[in-house]
N, C-alpha and C. Protein backbone atom coordinates (compact mmCIF):
# COMPACT_ATOMS: atom_id res chain seq x y z
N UNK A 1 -29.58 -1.58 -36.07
CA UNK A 1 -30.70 -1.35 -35.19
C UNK A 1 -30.22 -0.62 -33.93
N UNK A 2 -30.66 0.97 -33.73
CA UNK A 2 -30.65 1.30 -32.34
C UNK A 2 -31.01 1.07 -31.11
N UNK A 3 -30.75 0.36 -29.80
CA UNK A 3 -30.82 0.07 -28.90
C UNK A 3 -31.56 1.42 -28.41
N UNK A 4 -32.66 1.22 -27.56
CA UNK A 4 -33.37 2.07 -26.69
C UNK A 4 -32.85 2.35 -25.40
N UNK A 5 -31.94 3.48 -24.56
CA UNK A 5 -31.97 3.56 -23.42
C UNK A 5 -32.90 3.46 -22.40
N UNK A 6 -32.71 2.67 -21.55
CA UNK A 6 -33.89 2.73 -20.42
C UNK A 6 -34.19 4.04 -19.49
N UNK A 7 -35.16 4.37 -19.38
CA UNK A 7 -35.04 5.76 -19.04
C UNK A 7 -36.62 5.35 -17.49
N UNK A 8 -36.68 6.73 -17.04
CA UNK A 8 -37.47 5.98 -15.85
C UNK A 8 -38.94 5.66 -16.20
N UNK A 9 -39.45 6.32 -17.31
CA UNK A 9 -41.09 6.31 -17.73
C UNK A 9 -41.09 4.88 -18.09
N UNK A 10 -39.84 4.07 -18.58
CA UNK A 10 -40.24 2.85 -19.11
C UNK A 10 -40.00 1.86 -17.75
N UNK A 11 -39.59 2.34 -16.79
CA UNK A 11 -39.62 1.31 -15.29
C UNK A 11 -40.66 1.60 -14.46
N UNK A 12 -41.45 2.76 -14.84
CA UNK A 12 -42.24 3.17 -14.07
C UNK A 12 -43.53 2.51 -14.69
N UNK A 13 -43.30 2.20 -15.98
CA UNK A 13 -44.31 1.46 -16.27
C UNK A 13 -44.65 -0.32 -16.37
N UNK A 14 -43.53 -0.49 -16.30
CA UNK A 14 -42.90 -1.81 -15.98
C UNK A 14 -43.83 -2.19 -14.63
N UNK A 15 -43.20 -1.53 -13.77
CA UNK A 15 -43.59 -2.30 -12.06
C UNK A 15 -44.71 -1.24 -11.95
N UNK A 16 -45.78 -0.59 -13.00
CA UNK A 16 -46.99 0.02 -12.67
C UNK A 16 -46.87 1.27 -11.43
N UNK A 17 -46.02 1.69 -11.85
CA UNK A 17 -46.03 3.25 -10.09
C UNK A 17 -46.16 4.40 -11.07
N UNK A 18 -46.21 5.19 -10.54
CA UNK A 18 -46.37 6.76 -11.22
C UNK A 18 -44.78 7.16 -11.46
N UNK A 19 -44.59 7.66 -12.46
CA UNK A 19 -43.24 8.21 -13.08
C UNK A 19 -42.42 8.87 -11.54
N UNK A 20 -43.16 10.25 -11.30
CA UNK A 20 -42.66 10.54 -9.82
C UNK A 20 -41.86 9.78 -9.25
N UNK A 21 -42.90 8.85 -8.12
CA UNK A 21 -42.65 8.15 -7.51
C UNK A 21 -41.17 7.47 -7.67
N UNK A 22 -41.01 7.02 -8.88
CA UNK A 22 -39.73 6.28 -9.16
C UNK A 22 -38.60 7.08 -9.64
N UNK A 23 -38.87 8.42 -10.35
CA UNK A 23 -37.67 9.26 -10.15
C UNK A 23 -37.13 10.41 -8.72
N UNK A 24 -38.57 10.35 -8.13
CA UNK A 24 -38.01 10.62 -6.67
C UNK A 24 -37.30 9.54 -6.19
N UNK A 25 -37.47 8.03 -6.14
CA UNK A 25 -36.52 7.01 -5.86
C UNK A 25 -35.12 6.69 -5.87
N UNK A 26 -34.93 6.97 -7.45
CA UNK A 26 -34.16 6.81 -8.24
C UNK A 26 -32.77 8.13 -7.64
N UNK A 27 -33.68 9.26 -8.07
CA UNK A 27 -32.77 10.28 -7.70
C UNK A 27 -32.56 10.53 -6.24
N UNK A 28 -33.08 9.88 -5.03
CA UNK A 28 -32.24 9.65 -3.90
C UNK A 28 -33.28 10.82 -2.99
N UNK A 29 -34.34 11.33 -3.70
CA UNK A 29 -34.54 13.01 -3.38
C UNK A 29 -34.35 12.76 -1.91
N UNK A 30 -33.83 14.14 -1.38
CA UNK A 30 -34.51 14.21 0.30
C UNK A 30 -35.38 14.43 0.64
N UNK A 31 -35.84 13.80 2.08
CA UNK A 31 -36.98 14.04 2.76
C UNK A 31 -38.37 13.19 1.88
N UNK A 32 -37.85 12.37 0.88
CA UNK A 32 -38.94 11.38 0.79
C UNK A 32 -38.59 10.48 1.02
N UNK A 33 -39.57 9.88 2.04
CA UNK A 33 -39.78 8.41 2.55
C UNK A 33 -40.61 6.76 2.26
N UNK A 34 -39.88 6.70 0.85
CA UNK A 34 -40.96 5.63 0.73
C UNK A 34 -40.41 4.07 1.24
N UNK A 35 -42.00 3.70 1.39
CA UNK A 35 -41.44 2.19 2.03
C UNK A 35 -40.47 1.51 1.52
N UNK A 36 -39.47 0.61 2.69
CA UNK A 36 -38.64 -0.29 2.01
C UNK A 36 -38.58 -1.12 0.92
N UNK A 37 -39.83 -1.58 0.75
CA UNK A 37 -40.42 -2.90 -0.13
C UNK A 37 -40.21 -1.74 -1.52
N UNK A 38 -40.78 -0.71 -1.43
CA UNK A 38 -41.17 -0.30 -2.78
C UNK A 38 -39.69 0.56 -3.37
N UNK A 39 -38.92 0.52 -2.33
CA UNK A 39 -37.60 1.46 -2.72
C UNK A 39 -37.17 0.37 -3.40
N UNK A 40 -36.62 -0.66 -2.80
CA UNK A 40 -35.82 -1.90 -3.20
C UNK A 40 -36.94 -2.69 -4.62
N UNK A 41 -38.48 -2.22 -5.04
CA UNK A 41 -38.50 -3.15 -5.99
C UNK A 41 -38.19 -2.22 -7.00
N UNK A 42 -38.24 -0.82 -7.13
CA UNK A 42 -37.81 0.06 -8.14
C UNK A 42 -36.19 0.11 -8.71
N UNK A 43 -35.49 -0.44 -7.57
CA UNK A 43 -33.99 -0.09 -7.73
C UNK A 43 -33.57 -1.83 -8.22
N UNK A 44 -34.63 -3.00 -7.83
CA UNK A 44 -34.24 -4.34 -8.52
C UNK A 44 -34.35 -4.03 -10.16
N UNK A 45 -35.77 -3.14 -10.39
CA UNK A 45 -36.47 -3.35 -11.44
C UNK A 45 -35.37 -2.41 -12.72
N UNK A 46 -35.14 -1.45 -11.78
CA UNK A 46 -33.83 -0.61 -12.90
C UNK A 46 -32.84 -1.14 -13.20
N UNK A 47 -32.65 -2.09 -12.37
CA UNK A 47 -30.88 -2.73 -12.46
C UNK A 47 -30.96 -3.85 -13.05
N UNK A 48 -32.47 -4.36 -13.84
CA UNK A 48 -32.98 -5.69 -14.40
C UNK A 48 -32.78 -5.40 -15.19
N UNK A 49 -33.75 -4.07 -15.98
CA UNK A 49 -33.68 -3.55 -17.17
C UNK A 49 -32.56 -2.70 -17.68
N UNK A 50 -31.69 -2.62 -16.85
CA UNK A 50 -29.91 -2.09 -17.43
C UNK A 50 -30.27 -1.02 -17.55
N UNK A 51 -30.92 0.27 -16.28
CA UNK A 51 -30.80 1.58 -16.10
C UNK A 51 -29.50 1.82 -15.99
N UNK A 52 -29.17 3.19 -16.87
CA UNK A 52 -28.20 3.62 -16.60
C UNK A 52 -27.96 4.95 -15.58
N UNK A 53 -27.30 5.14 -14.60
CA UNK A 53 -28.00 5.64 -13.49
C UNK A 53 -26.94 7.15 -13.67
N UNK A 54 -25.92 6.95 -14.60
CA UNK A 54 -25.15 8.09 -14.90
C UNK A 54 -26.07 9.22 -15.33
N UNK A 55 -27.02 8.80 -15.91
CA UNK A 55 -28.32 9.64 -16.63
C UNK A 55 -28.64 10.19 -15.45
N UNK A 56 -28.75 10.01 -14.10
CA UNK A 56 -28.97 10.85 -13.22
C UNK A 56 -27.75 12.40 -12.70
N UNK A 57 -29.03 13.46 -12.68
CA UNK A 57 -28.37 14.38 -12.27
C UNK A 57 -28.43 14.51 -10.62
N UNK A 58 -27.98 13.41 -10.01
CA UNK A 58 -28.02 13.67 -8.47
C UNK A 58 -27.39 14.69 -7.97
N UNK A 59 -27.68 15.60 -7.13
CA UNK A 59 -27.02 16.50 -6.02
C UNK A 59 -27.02 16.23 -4.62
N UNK A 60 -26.18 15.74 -4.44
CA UNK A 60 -26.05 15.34 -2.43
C UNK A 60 -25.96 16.32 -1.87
N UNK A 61 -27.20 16.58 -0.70
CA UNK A 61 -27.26 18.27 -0.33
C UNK A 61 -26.87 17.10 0.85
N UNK A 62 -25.97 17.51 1.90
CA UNK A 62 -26.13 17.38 2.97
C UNK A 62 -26.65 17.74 4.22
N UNK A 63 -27.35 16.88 5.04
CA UNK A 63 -28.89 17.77 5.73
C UNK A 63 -28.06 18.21 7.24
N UNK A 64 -26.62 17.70 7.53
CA UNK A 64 -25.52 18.03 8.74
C UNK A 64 -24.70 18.30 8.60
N UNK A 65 -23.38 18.92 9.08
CA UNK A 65 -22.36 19.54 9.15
C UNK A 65 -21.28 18.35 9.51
N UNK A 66 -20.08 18.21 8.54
CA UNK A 66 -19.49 16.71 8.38
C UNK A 66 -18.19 17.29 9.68
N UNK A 67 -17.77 16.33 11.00
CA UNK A 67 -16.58 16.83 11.79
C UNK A 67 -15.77 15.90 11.52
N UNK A 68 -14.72 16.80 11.56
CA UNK A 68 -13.63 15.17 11.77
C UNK A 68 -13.32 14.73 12.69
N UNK A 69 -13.13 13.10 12.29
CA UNK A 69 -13.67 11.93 13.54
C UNK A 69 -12.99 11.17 12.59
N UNK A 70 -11.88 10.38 13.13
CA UNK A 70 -11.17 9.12 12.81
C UNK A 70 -11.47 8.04 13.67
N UNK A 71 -11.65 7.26 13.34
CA UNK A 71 -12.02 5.81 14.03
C UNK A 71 -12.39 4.58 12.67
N UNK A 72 -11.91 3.70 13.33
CA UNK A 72 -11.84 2.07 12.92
C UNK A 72 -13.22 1.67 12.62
N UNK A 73 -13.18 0.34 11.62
CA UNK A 73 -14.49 -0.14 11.38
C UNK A 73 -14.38 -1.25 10.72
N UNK A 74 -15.17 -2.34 10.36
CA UNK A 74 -15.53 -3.12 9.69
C UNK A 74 -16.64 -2.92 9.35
N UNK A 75 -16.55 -3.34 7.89
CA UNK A 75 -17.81 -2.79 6.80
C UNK A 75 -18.18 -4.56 5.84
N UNK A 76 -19.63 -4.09 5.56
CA UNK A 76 -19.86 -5.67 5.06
C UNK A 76 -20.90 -4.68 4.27
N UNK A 77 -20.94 -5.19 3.20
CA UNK A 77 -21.30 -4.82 1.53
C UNK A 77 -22.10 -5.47 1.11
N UNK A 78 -23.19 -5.24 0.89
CA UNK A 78 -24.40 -6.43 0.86
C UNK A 78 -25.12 -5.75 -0.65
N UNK A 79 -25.76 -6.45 -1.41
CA UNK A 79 -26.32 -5.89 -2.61
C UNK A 79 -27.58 -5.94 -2.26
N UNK A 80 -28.42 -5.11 -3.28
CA UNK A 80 -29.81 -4.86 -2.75
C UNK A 80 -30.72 -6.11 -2.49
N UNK A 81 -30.57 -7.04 -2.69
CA UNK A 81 -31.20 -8.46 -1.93
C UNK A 81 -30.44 -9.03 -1.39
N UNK A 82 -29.60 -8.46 -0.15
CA UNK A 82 -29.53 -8.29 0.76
C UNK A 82 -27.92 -9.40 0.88
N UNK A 83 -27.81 -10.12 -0.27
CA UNK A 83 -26.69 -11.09 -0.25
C UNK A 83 -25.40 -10.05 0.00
N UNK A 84 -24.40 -11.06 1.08
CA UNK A 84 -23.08 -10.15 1.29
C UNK A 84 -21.97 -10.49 -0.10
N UNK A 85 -21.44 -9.43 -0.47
CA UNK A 85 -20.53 -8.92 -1.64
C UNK A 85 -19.19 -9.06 -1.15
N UNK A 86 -19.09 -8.07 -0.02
CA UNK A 86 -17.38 -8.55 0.69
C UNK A 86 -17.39 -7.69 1.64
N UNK A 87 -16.68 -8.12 2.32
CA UNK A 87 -16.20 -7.46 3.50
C UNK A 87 -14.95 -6.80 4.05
N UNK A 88 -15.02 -5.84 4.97
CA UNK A 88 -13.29 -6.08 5.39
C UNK A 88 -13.32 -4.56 6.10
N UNK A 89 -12.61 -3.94 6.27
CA UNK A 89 -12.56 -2.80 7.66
C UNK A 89 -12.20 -1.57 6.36
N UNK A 90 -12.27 -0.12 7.35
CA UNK A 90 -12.12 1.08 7.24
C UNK A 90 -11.71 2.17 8.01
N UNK A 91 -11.38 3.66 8.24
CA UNK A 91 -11.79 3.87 8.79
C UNK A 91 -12.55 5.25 8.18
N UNK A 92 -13.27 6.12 9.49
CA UNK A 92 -13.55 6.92 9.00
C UNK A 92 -12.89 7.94 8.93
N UNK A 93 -13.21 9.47 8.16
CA UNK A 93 -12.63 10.12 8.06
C UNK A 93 -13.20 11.62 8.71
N UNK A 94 -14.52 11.82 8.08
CA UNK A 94 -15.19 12.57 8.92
C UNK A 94 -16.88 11.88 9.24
N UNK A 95 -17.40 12.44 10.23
CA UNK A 95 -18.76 12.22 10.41
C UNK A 95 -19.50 12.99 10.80
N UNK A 96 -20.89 12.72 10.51
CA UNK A 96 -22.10 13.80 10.75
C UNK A 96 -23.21 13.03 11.22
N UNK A 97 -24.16 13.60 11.66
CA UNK A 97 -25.74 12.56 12.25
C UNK A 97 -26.40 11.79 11.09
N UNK A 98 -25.56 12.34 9.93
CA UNK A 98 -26.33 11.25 9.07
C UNK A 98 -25.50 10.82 7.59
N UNK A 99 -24.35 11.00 8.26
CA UNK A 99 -23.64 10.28 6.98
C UNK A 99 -21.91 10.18 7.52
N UNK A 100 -21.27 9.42 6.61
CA UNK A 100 -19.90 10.01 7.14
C UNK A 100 -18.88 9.36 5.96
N UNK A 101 -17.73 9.79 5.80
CA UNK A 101 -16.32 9.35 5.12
C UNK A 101 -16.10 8.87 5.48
N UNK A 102 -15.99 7.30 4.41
CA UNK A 102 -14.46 6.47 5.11
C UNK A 102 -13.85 6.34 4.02
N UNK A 103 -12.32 5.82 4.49
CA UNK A 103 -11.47 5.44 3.75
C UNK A 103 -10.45 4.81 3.88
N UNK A 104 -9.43 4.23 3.18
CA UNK A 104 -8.45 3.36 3.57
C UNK A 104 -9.37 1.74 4.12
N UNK A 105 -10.43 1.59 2.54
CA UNK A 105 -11.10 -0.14 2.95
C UNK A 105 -10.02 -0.99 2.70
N UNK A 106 -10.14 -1.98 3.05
CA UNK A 106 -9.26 -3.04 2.82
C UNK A 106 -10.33 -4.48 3.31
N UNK A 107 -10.42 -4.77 1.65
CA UNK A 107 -11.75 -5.23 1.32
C UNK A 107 -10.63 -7.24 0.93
N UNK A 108 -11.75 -8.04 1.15
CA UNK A 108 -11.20 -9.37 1.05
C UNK A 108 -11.31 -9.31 -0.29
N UNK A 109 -12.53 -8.53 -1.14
CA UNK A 109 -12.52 -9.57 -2.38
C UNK A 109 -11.33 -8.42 -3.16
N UNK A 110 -11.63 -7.23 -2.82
CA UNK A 110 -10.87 -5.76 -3.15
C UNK A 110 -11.48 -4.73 -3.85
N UNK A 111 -12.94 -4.89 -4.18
CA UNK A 111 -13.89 -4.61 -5.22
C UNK A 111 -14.73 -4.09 -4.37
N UNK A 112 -15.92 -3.10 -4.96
CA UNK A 112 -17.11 -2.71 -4.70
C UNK A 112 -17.79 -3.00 -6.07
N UNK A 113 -19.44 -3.27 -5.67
CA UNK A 113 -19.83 -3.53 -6.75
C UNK A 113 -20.28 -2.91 -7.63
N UNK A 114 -20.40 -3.09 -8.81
CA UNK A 114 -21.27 -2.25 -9.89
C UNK A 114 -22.38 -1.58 -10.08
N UNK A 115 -23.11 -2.57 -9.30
CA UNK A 115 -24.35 -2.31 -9.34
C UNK A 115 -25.02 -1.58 -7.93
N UNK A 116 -25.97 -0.95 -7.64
CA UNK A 116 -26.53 -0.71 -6.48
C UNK A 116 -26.14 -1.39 -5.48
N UNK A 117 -25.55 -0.87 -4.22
CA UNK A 117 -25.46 -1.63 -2.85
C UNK A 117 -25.83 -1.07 -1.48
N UNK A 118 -25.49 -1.27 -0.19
CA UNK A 118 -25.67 -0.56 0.48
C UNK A 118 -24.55 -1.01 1.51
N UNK A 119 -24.04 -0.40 2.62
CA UNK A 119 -23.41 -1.56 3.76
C UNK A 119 -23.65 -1.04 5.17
N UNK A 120 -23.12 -2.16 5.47
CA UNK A 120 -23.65 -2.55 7.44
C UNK A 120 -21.67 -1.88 7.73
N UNK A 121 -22.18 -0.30 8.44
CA UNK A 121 -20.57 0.02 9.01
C UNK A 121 -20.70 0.31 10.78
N UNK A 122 -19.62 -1.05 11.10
CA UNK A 122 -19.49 -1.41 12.68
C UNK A 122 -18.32 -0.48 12.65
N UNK A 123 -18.49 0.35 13.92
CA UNK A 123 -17.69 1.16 14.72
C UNK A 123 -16.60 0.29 15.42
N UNK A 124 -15.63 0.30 15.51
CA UNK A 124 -14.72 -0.71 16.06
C UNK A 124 -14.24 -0.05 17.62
N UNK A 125 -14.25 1.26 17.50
CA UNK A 125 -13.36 2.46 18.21
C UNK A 125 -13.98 3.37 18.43
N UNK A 126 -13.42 3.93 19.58
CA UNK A 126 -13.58 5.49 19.67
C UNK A 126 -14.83 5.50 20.80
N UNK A 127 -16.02 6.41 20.60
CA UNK A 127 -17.07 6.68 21.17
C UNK A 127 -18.29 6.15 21.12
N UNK A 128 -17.98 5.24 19.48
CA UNK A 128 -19.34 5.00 18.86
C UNK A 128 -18.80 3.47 18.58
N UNK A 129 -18.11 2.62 19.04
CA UNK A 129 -17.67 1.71 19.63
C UNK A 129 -18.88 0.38 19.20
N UNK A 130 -19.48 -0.29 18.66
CA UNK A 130 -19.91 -1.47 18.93
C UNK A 130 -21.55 -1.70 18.00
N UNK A 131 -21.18 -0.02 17.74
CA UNK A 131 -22.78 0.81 16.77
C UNK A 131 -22.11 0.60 15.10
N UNK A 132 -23.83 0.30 14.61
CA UNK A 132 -23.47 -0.31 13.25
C UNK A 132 -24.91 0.38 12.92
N UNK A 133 -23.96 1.08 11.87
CA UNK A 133 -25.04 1.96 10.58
C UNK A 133 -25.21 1.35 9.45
N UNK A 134 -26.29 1.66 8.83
CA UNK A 134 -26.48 0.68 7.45
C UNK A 134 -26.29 2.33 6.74
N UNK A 135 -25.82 2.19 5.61
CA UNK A 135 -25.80 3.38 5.08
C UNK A 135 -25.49 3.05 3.28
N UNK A 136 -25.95 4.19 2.84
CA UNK A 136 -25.96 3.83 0.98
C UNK A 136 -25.05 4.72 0.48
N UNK A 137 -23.88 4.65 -0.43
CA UNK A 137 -22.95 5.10 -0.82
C UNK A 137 -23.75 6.72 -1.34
N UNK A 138 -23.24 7.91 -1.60
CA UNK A 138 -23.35 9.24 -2.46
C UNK A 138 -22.50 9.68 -3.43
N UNK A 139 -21.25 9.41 -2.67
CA UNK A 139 -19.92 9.74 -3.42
C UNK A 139 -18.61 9.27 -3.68
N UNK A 140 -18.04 9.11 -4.65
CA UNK A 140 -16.75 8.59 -4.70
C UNK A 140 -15.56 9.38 -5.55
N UNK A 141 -14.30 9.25 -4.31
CA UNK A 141 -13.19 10.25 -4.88
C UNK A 141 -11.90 9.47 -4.86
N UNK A 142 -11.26 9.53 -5.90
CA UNK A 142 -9.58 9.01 -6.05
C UNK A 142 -8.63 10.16 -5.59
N UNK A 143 -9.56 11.21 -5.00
CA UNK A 143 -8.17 12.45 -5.39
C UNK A 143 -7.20 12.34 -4.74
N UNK A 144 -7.48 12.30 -3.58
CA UNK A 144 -6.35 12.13 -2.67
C UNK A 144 -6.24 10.47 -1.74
N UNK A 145 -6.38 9.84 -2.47
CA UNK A 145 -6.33 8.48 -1.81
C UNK A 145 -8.48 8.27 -1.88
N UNK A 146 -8.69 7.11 -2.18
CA UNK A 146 -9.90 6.75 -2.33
C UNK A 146 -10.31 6.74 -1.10
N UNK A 147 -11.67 7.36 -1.14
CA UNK A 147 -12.60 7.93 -0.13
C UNK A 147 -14.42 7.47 -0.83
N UNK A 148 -14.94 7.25 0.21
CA UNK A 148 -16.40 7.11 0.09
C UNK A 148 -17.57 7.95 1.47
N UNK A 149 -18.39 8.70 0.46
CA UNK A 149 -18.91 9.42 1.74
C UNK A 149 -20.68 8.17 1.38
N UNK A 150 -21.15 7.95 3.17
CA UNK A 150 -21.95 7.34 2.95
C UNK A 150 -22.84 7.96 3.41
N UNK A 151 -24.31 7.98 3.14
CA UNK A 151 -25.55 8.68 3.92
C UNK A 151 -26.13 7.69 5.04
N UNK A 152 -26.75 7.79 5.94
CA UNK A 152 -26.92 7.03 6.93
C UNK A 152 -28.36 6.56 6.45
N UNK A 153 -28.98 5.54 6.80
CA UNK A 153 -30.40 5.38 6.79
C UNK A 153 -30.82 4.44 8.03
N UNK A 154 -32.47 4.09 8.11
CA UNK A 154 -32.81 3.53 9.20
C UNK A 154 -32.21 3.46 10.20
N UNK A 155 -31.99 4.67 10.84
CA UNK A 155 -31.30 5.04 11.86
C UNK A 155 -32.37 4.44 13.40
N UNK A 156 -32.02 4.47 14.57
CA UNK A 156 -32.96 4.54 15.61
C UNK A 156 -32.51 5.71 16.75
N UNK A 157 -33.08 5.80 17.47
CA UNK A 157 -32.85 7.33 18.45
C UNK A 157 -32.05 6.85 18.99
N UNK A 158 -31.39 5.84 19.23
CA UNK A 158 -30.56 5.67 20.17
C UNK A 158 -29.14 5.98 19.26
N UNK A 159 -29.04 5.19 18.23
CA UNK A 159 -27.80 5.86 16.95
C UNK A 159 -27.76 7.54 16.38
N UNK A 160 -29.07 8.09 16.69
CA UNK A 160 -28.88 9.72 16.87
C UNK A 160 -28.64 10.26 17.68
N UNK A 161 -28.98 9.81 18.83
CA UNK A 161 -28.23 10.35 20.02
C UNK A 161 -26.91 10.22 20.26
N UNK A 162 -26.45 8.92 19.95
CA UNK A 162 -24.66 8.81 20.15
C UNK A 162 -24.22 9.29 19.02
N UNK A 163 -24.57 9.74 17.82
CA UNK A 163 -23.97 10.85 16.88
C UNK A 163 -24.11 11.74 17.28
N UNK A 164 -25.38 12.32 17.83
CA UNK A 164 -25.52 13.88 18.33
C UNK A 164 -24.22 14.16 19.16
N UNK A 165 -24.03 13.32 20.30
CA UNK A 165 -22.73 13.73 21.31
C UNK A 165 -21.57 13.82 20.57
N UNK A 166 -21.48 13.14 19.39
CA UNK A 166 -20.21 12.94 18.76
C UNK A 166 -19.51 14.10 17.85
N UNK A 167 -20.88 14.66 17.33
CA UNK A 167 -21.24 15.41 16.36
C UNK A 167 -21.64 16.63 17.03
């Protein structure tokens, strides 16, 4: 018996939304903004039904120009209901107004998780000192020592402004 891949028409019909809606979700698009509640029940509802998310052809356009900026951090790893995964510091490598590299984690449990996450990254240093971004992973590289670039979200003007100076 062949197993059916889950694909998005069958989650979209699941939690009743329009196909769209949930592959604009899914695929991260830019410049759509949908509510929190409905981002997080599409991304529970895929990760229930064992979406496989490799099936996505994501492209991370970046919407800023990445500088380099080293500075310290502690990072806490929380899964999409919101429970913490692990914790432990970083730093960064480069940054932009809405995303940035880190690398060199040094994580308690030593793991990131499998599944969808997001994390809370405290500035330890530098300029941006005491400021904590929530941000959702895009990319991951072994090439030259493991690196993660993160996109920023729910930002407030006051965290764009102290990137703007930084940046």
């Amino acid at each position: 018996m062949k197993v059916q891949q889950v694909r998005i028409g069958h989650i979209a019909k699941e939690i009743k939304m329009s196909y769209s809606l949930v592959c604009k979700i899914l695929n991260n698009t830019p410049h759509f903004k949908p509510s929190e509640s409905t981002r997080l029940m599409v991304l529970r509802k895929a990760q229930e039904m064992g979406f496989n998310y490799s099936s996505l052809r994501r492209i991370h356009r970046r919407k800023h120009t990445r500088v380099k900026h080293q500075s310290a951090g502690d990072i806490v790893i929380k899964t999409l209901d919101g429970e913490v995964f692990d914790s432990g510091t970083f730093v960064t490598e480069n940054l932009s107004r809405s995303g940035a590299c880190i690398c060199k984690p040094e994580l308690e449990r030593g793991v990131f998780p499998a599944e969808p996450f997001y994390c809370d990254l405290k500035m330890t240093d530098g300029p941006l000192r005491g400021h904590t971004f929530k941000g959702t992973p895009v990319r991951l590289t072994c090439e030259k020592g493991f690196a993660m670039g993160f996109k920023f979200t729910d930002m407030s003007k006051d965290q764009l402004r102290n990137l703007a100076a930084v940046c």
